[in-house]
Each structure stands twice: as structure tokens, then as C-alpha cells.
PDB file of N, CA and C in Angstrom:
ATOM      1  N   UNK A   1     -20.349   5.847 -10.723  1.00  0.00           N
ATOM      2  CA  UNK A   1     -20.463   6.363  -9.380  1.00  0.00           C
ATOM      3  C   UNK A   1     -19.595   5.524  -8.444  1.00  0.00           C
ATOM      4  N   UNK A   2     -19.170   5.665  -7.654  1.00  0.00           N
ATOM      5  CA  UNK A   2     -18.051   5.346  -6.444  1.00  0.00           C
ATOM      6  C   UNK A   2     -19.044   5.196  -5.477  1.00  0.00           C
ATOM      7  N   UNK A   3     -17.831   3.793  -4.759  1.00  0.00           N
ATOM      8  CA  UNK A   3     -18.529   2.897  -3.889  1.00  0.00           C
ATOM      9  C   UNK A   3     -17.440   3.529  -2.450  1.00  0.00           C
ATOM     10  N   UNK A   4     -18.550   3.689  -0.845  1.00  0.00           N
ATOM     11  CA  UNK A   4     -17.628   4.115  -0.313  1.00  0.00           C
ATOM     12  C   UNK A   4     -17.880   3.278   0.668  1.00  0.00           C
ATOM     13  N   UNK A   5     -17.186   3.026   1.651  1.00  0.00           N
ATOM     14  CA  UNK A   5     -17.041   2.425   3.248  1.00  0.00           C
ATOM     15  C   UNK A   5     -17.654   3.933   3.857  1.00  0.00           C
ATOM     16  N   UNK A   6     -17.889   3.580   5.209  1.00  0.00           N
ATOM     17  CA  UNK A   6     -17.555   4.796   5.910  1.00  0.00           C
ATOM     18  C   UNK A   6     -17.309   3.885   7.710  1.00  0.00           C
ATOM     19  N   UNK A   7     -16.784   4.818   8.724  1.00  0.00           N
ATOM     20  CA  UNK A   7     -16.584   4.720   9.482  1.00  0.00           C
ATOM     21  C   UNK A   7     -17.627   4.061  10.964  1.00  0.00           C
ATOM     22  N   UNK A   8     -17.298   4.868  11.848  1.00  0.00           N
ATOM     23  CA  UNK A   8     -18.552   4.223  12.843  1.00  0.00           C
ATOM     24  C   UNK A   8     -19.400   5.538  13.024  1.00  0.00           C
ATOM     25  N   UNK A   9     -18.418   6.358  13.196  1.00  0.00           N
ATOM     26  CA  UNK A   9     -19.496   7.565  13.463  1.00  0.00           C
ATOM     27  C   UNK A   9     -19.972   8.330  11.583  1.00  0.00           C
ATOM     28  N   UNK A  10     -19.857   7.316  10.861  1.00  0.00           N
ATOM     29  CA  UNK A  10     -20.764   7.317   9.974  1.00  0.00           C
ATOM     30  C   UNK A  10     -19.777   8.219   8.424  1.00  0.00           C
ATOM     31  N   UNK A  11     -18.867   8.646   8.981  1.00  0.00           N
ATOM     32  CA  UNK A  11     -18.118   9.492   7.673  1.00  0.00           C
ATOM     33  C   UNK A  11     -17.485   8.737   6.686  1.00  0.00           C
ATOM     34  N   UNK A  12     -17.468   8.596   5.283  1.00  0.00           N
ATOM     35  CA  UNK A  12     -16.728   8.129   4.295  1.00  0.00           C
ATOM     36  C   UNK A  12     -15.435   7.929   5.015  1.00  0.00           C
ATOM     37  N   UNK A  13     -14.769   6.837   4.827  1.00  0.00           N
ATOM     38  CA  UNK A  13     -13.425   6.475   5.538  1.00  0.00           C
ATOM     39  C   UNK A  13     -12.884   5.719   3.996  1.00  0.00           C
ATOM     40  N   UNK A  14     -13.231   5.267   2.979  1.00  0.00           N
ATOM     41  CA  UNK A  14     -12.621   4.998   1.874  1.00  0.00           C
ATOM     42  C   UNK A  14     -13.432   4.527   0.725  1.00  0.00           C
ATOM     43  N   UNK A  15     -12.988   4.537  -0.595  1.00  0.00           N
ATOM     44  CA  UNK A  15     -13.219   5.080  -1.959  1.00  0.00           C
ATOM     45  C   UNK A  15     -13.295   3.759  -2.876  1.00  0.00           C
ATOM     46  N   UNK A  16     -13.832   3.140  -3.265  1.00  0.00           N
ATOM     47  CA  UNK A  16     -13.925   2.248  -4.624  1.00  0.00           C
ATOM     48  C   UNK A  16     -14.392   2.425  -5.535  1.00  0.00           C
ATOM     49  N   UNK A  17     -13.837   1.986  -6.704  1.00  0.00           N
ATOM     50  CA  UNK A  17     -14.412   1.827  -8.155  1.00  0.00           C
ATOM     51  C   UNK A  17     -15.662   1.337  -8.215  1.00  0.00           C
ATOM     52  N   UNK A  18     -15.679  -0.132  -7.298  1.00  0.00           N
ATOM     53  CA  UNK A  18     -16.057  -1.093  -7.846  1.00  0.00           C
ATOM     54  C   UNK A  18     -17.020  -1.432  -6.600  1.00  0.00           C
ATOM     55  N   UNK A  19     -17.759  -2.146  -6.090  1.00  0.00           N
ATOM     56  CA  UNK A  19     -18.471  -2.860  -5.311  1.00  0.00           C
ATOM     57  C   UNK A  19     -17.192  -3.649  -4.583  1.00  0.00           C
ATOM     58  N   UNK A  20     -17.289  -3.549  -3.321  1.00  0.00           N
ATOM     59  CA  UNK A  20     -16.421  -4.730  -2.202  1.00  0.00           C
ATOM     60  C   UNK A  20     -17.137  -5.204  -1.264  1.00  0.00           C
ATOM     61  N   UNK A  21     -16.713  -6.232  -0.402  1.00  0.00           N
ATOM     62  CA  UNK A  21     -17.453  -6.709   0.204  1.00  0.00           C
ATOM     63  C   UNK A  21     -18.175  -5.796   1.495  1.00  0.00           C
ATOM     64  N   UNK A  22     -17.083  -4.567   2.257  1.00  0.00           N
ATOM     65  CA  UNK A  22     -17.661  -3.446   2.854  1.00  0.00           C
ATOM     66  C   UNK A  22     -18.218  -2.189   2.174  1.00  0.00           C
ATOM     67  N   UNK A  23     -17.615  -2.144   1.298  1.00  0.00           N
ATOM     68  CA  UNK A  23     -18.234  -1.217   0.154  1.00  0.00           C
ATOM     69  C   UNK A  23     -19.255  -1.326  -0.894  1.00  0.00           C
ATOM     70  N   UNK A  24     -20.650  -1.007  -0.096  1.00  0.00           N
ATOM     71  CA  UNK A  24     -21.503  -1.383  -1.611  1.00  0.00           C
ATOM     72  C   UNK A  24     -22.475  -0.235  -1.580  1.00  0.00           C
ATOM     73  N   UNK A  25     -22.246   0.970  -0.730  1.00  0.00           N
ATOM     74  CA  UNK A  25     -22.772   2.179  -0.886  1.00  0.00           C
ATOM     75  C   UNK A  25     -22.782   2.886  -1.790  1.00  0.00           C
ATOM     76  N   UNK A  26     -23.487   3.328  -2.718  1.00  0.00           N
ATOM     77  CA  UNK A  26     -22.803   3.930  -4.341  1.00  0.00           C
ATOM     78  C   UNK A  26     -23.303   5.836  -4.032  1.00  0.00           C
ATOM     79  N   UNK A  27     -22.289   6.370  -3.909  1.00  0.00           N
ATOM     80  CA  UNK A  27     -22.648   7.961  -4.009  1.00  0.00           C
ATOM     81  C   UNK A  27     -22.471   8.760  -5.306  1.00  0.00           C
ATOM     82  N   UNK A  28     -23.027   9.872  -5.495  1.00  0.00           N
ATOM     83  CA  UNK A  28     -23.193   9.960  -6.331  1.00  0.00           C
ATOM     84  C   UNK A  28     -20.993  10.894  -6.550  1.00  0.00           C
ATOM     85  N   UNK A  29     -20.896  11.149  -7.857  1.00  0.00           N
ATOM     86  CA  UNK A  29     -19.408  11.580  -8.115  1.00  0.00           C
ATOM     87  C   UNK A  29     -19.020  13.130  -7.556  1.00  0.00           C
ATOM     88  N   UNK A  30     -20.591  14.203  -7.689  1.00  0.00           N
ATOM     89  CA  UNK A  30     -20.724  15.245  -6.776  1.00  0.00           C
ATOM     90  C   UNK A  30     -20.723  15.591  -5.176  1.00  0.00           C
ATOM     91  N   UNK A  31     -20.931  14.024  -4.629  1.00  0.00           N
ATOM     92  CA  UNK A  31     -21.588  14.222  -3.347  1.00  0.00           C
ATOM     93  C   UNK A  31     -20.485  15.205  -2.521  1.00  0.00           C
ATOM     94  N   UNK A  32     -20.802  15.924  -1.955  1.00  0.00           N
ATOM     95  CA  UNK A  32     -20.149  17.046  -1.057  1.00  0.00           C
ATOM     96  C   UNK A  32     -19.182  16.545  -0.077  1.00  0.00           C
ATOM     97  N   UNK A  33     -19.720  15.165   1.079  1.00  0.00           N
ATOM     98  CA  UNK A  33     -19.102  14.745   1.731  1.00  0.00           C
ATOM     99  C   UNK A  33     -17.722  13.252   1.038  1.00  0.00           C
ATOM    100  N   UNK A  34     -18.153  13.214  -0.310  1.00  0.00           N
ATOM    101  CA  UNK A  34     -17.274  12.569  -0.786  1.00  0.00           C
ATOM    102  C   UNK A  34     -15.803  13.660  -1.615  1.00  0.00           C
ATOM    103  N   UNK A  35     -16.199  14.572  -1.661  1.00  0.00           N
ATOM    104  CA  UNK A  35     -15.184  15.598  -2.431  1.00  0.00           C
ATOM    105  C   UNK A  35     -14.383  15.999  -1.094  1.00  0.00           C
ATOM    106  N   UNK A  36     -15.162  16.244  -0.189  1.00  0.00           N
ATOM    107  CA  UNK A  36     -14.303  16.382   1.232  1.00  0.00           C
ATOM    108  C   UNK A  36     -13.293  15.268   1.640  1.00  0.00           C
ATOM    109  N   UNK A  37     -13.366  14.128   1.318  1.00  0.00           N
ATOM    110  CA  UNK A  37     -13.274  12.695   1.744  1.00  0.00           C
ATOM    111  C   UNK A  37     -11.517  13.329   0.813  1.00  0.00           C
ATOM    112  N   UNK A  38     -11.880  13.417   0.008  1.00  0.00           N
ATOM    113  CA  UNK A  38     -10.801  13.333  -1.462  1.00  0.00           C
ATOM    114  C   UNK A  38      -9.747  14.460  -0.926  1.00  0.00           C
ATOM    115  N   UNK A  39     -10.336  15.515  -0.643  1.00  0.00           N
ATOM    116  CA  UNK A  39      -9.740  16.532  -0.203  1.00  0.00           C
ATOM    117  C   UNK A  39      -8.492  16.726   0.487  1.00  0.00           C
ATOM    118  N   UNK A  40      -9.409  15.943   2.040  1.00  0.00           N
ATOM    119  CA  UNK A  40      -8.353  15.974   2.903  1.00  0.00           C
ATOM    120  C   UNK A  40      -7.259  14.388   2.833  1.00  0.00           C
ATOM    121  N   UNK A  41      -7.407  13.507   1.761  1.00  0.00           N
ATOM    122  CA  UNK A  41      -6.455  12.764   1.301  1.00  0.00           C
ATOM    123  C   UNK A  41      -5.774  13.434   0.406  1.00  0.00           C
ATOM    124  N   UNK A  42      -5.827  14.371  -0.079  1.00  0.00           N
ATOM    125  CA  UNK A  42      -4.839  14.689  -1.012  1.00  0.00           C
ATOM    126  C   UNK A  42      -5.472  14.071  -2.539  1.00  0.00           C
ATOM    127  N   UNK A  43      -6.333  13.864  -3.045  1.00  0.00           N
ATOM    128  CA  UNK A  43      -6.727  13.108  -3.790  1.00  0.00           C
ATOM    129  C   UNK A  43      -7.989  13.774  -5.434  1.00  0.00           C
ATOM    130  N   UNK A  44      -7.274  15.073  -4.816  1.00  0.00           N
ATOM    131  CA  UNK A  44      -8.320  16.322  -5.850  1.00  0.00           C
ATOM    132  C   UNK A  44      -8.136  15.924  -7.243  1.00  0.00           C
ATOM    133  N   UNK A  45      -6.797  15.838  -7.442  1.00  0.00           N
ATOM    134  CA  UNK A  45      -6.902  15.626  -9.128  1.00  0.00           C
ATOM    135  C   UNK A  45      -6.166  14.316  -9.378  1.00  0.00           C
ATOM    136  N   UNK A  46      -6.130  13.582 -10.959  1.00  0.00           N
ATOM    137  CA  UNK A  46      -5.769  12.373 -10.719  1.00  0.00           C
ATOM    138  C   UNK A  46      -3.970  12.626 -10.900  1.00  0.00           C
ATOM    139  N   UNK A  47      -3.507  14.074 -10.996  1.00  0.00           N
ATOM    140  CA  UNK A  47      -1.826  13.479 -10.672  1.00  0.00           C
ATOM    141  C   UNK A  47      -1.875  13.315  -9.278  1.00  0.00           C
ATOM    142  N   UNK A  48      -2.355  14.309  -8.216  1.00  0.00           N
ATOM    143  CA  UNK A  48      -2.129  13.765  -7.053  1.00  0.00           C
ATOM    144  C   UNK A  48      -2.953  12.243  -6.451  1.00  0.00           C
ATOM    145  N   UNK A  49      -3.958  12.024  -7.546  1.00  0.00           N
ATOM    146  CA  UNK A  49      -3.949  10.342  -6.507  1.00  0.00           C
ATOM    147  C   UNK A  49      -2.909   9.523  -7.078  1.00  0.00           C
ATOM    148  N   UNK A  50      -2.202   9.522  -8.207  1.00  0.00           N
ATOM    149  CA  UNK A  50      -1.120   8.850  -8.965  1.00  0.00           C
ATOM    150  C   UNK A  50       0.095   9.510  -7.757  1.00  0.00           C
ATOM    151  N   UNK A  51      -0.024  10.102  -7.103  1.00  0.00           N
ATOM    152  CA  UNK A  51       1.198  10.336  -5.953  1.00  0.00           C
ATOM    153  C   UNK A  51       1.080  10.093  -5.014  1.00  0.00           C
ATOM    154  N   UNK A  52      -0.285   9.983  -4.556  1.00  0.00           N
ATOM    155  CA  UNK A  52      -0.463   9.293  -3.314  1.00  0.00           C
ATOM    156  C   UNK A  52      -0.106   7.831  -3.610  1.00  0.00           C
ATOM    157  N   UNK A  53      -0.686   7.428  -4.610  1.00  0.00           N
ATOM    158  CA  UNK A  53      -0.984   5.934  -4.995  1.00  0.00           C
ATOM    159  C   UNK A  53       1.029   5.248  -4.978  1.00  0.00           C
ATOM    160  N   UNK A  54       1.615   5.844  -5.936  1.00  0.00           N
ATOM    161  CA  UNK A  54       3.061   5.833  -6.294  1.00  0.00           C
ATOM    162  C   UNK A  54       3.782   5.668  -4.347  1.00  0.00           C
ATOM    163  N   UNK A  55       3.423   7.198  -3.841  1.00  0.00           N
ATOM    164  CA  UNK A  55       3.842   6.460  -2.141  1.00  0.00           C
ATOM    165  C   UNK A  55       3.240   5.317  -1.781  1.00  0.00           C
ATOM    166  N   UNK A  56       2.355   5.479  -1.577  1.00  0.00           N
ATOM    167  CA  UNK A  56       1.675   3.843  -1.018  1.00  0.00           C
ATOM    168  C   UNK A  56       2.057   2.898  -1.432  1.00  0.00           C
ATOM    169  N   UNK A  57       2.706   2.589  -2.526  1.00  0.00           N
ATOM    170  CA  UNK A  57       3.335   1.453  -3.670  1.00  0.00           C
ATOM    171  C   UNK A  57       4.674   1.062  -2.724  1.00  0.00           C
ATOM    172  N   UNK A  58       5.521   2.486  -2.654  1.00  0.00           N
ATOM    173  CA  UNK A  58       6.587   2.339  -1.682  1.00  0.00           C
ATOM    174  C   UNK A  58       6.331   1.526  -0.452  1.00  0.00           C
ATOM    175  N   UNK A  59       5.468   2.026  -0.027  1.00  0.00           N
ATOM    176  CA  UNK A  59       5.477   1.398   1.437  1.00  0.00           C
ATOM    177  C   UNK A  59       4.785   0.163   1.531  1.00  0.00           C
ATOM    178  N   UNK A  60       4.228  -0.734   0.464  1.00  0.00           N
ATOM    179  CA  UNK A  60       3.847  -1.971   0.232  1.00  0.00           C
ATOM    180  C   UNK A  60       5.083  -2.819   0.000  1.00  0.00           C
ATOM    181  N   UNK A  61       5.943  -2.328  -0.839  1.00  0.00           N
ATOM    182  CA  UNK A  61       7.193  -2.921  -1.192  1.00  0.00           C
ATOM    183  C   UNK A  61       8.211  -3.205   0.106  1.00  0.00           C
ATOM    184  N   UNK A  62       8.308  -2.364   0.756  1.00  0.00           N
ATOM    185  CA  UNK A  62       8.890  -2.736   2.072  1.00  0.00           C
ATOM    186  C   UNK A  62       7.809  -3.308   3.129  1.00  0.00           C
ATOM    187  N   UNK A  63       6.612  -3.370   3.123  1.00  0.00           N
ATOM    188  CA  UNK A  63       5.794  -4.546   3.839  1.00  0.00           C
ATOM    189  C   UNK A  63       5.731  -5.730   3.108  1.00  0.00           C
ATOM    190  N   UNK A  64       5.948  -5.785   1.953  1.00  0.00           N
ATOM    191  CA  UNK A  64       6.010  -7.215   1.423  1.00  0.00           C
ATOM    192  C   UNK A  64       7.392  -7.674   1.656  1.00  0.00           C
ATOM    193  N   UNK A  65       8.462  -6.871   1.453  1.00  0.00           N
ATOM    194  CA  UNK A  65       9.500  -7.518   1.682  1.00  0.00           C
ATOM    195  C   UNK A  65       9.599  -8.086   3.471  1.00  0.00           C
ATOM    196  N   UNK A  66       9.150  -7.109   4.011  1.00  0.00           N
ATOM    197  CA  UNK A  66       9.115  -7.666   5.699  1.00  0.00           C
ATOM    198  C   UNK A  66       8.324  -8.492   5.849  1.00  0.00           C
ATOM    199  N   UNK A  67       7.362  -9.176   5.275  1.00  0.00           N
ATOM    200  CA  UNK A  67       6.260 -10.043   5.779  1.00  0.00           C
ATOM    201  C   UNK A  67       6.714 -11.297   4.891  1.00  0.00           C
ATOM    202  N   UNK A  68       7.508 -11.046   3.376  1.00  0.00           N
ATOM    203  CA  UNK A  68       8.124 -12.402   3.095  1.00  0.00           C
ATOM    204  C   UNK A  68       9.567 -12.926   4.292  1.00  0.00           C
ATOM    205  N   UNK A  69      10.475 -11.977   4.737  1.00  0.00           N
ATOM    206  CA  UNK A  69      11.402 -12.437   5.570  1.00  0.00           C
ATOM    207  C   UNK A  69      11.140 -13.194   6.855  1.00  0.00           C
ATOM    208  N   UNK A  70       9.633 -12.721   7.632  1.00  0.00           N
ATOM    209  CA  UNK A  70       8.899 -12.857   8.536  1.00  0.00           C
ATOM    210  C   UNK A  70       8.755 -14.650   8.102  1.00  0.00           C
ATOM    211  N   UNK A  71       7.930 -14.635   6.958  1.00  0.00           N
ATOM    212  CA  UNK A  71       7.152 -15.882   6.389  1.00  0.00           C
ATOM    213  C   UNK A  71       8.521 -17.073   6.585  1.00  0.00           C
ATOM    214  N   UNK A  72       9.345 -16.638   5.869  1.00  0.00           N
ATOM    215  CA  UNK A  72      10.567 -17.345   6.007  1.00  0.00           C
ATOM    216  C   UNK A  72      11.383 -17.820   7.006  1.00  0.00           C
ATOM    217  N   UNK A  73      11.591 -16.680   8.319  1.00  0.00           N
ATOM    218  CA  UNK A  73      11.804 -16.169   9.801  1.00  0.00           C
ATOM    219  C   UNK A  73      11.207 -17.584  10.146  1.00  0.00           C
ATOM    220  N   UNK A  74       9.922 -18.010   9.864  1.00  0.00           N
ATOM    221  CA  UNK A  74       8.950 -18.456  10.851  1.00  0.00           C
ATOM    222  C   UNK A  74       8.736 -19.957  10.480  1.00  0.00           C
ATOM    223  N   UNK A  75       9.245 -20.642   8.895  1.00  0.00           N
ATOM    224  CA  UNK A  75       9.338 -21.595   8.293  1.00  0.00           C
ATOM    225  C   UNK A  75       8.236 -21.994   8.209  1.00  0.00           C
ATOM    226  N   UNK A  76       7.132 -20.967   7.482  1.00  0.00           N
ATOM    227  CA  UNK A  76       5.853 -20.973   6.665  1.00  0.00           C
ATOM    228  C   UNK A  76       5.774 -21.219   5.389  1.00  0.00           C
ATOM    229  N   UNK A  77       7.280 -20.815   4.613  1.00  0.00           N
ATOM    230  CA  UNK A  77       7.293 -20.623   3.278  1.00  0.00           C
ATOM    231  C   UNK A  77       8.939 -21.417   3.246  1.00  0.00           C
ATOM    232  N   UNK A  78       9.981 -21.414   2.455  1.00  0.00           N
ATOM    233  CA  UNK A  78      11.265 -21.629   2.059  1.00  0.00           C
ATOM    234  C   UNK A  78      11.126 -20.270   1.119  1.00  0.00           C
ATOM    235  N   UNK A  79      12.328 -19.673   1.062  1.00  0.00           N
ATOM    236  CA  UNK A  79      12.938 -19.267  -0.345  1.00  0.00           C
ATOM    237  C   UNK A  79      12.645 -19.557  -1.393  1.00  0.00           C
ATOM    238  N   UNK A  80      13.082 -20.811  -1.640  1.00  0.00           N
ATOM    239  CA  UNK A  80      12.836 -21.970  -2.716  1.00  0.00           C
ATOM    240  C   UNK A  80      11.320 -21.680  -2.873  1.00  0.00           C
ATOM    241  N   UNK A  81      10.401 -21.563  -2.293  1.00  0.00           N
ATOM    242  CA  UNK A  81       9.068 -21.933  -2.610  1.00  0.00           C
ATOM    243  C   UNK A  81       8.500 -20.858  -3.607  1.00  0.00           C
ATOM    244  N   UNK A  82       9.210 -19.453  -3.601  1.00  0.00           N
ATOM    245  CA  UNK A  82       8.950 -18.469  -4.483  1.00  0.00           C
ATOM    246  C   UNK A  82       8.934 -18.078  -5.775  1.00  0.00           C
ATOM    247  N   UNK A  83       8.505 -18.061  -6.875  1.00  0.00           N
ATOM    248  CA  UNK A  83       8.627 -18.087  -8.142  1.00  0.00           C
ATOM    249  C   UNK A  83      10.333 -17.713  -8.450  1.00  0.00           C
ATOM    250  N   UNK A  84      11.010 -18.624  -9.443  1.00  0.00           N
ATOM    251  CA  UNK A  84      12.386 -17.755  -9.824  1.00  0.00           C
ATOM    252  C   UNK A  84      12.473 -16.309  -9.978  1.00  0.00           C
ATOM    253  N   UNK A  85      11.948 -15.591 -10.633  1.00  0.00           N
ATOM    254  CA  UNK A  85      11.295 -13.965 -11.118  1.00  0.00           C
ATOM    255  C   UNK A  85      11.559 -13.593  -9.667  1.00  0.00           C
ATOM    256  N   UNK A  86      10.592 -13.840  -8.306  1.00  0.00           N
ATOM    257  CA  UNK A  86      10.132 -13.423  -7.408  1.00  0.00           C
ATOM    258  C   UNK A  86      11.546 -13.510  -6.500  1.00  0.00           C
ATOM    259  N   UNK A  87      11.984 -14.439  -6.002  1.00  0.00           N
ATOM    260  CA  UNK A  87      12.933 -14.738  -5.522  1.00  0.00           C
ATOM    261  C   UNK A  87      14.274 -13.889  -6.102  1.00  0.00           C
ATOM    262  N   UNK A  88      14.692 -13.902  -7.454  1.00  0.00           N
ATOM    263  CA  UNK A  88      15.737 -12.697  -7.809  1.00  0.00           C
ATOM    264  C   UNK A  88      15.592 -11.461  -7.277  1.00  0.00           C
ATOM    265  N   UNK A  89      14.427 -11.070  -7.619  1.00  0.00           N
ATOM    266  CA  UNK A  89      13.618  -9.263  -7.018  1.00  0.00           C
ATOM    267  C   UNK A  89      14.086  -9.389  -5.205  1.00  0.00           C
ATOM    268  N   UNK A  90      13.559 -10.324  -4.853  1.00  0.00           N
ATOM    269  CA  UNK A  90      13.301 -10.452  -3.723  1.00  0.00           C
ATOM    270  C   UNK A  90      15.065 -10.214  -2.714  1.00  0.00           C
ATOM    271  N   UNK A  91      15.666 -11.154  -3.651  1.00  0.00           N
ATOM    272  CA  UNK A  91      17.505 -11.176  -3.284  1.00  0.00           C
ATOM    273  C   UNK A  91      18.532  -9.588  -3.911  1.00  0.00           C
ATOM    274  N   UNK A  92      18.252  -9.269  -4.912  1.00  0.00           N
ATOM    275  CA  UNK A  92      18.229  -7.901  -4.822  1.00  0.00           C
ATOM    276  C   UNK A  92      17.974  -6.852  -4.298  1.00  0.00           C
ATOM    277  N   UNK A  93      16.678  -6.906  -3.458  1.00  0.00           N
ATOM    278  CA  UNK A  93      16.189  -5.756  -2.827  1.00  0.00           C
ATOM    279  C   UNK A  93      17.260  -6.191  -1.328  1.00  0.00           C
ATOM    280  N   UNK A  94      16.913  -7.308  -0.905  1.00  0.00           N
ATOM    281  CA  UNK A  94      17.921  -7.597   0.153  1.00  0.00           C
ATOM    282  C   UNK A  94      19.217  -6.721   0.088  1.00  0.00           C
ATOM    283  N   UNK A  95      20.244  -7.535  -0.684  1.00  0.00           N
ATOM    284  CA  UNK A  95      21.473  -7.359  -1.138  1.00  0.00           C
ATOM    285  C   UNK A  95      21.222  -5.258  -0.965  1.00  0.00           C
ATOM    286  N   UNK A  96      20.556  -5.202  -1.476  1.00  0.00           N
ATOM    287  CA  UNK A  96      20.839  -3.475  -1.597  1.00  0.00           C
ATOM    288  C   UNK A  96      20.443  -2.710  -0.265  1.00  0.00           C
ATOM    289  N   UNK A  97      19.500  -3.418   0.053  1.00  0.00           N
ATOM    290  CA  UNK A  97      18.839  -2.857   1.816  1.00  0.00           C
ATOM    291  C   UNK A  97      20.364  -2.575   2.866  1.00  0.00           C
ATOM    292  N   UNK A  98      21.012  -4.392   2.703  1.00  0.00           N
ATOM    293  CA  UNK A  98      21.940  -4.474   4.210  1.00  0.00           C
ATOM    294  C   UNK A  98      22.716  -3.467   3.528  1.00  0.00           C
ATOM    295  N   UNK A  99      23.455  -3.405   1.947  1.00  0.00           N
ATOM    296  CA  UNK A  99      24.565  -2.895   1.648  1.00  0.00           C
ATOM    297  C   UNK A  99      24.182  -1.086   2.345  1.00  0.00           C
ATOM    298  N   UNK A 100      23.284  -0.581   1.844  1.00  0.00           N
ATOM    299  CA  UNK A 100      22.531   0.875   2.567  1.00  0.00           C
ATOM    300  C   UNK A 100      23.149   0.663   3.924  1.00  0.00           C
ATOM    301  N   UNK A 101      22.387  -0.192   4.666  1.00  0.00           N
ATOM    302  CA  UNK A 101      22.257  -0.541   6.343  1.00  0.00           C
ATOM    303  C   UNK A 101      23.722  -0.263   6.292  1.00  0.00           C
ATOM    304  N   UNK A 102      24.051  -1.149   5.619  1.00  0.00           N
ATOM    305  CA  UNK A 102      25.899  -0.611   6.607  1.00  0.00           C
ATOM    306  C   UNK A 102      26.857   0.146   6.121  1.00  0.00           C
ATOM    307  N   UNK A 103      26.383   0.964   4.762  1.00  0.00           N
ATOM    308  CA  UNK A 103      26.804   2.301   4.561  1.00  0.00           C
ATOM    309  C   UNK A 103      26.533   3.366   5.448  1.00  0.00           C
ATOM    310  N   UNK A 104      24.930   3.217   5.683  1.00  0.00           N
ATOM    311  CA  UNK A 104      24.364   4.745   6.333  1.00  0.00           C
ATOM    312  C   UNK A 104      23.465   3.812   7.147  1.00  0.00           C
ATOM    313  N   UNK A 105      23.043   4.557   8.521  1.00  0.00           N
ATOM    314  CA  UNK A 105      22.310   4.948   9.381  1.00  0.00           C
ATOM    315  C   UNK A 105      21.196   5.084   8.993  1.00  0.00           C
ATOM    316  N   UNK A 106      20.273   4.301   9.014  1.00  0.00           N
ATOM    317  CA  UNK A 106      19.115   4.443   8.180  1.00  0.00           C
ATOM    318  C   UNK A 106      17.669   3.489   9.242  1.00  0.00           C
ATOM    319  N   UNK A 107      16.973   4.849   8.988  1.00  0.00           N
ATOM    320  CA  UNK A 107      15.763   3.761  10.431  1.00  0.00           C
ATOM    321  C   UNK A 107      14.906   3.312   9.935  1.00  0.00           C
ATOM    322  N   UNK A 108      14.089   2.469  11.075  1.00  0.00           N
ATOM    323  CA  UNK A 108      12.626   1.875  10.383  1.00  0.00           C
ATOM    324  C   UNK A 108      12.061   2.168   9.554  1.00  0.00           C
ATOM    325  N   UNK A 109      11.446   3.736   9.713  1.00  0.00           N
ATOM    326  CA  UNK A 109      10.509   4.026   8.841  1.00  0.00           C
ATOM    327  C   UNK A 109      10.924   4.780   7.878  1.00  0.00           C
ATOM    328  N   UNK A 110      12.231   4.567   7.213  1.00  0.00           N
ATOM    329  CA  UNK A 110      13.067   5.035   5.755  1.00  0.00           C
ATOM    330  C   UNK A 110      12.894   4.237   4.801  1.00  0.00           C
ATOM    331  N   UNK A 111      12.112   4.218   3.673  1.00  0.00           N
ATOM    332  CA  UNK A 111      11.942   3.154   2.468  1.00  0.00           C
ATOM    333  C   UNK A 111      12.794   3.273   1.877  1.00  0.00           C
ATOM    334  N   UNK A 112      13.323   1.974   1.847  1.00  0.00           N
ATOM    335  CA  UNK A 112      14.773   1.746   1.011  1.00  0.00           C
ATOM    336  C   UNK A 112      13.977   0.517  -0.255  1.00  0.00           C
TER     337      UNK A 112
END
């Protein structure tokens, strides 16, 4: 059975496997207002949560990359301080972002 949050005015606002620290409501897998919940996320069958999930992946990848440049920006972290592995990924995605940037016209909210 799935563990849910819900909001203030009381509606399911999100979905766990597992027990979390806001989530320890357990509904049952039928409940009506949880199939609704699923619904209007897009989340009916498991290819579409594997597509929701797959976007959301995207847009973590470009918040991690902005919040490591930030970290760095701000001399919280070094470069250097990042695993070798992490730091290559990390200089690649760069390298390919500006090269985009100054090929094409490309805005904020475009995941590159």
C-alpha cells in the first residue's frame, strides 16, 4: 500500500513507496482519491510514470549542474573537491552546454 503526503486543504499532494518523514499515511492501492492523484499527474500506467520520471531526471540534471556551478560560484566546494568520475561528467556537460549557447539561441528553461 502507498504512503501519501497531502496538502493543507487536505488532498493527496504526493506518492511513496515507502514511509517518509511527511509521509506515513498508508492508503489503500484502490483508494479513489489516490487514482485521481495519479491521474491528473499523468501517472496511470507504469510507462507513463517511467516518462514522467525520465523528464524529471532531465530537469534534475540541469539543477544539479546549476547548483554545482553556484557551489563553486560561491567557494563552498572547489572543482577539485569532486570525485574524478564526477568532475569529467560534470566538464563535459559544460563544454557541450556553452558550445550549444553559442551555436543557437537557447533559453533558461531549454534542457540541454
Amino acid at each position: 500500500m502507498p504512503y501519501v503526503t497531502r496538502d493543507a486543504e487536505g488532498r493527496i499532494s504526493g506518492v511513496f513507496d515507502q514511509p517518509e518523514s511527511a509521509a506515513s499515511e498508508l492508503v489503500r492501492a484502490d483508494d479513489p482519491e489516490l487514482s485521481r492523484f495519479l491521474i491528473e499527474h499523468g501517472l496511470v500506467s507504469p510507462e507513463a510514470a517511467k516518462e514522467v520520471l525520465a523528464e524529471s531526471d532531465l530537469k534534475m540534471i540541469r539543477l544539479v549542474d546549476d547548483l554545482i556551478d553556484l557551489l563553486i560560484e560561491k567557494n563552498v566546494i572547489r572543482f577539485t573537491d569532486l570525485p574524478p568520475a564526477a568532475g569529467e561528467k560534470y566538464l563535459q556537460r559544460q563544454v557541450a552546454r556553452k558550445r550549444l549557447q553559442t551555436d543557437l539561441v537557447v533559453g533558461e528553461d531549454d534542457i540541454l
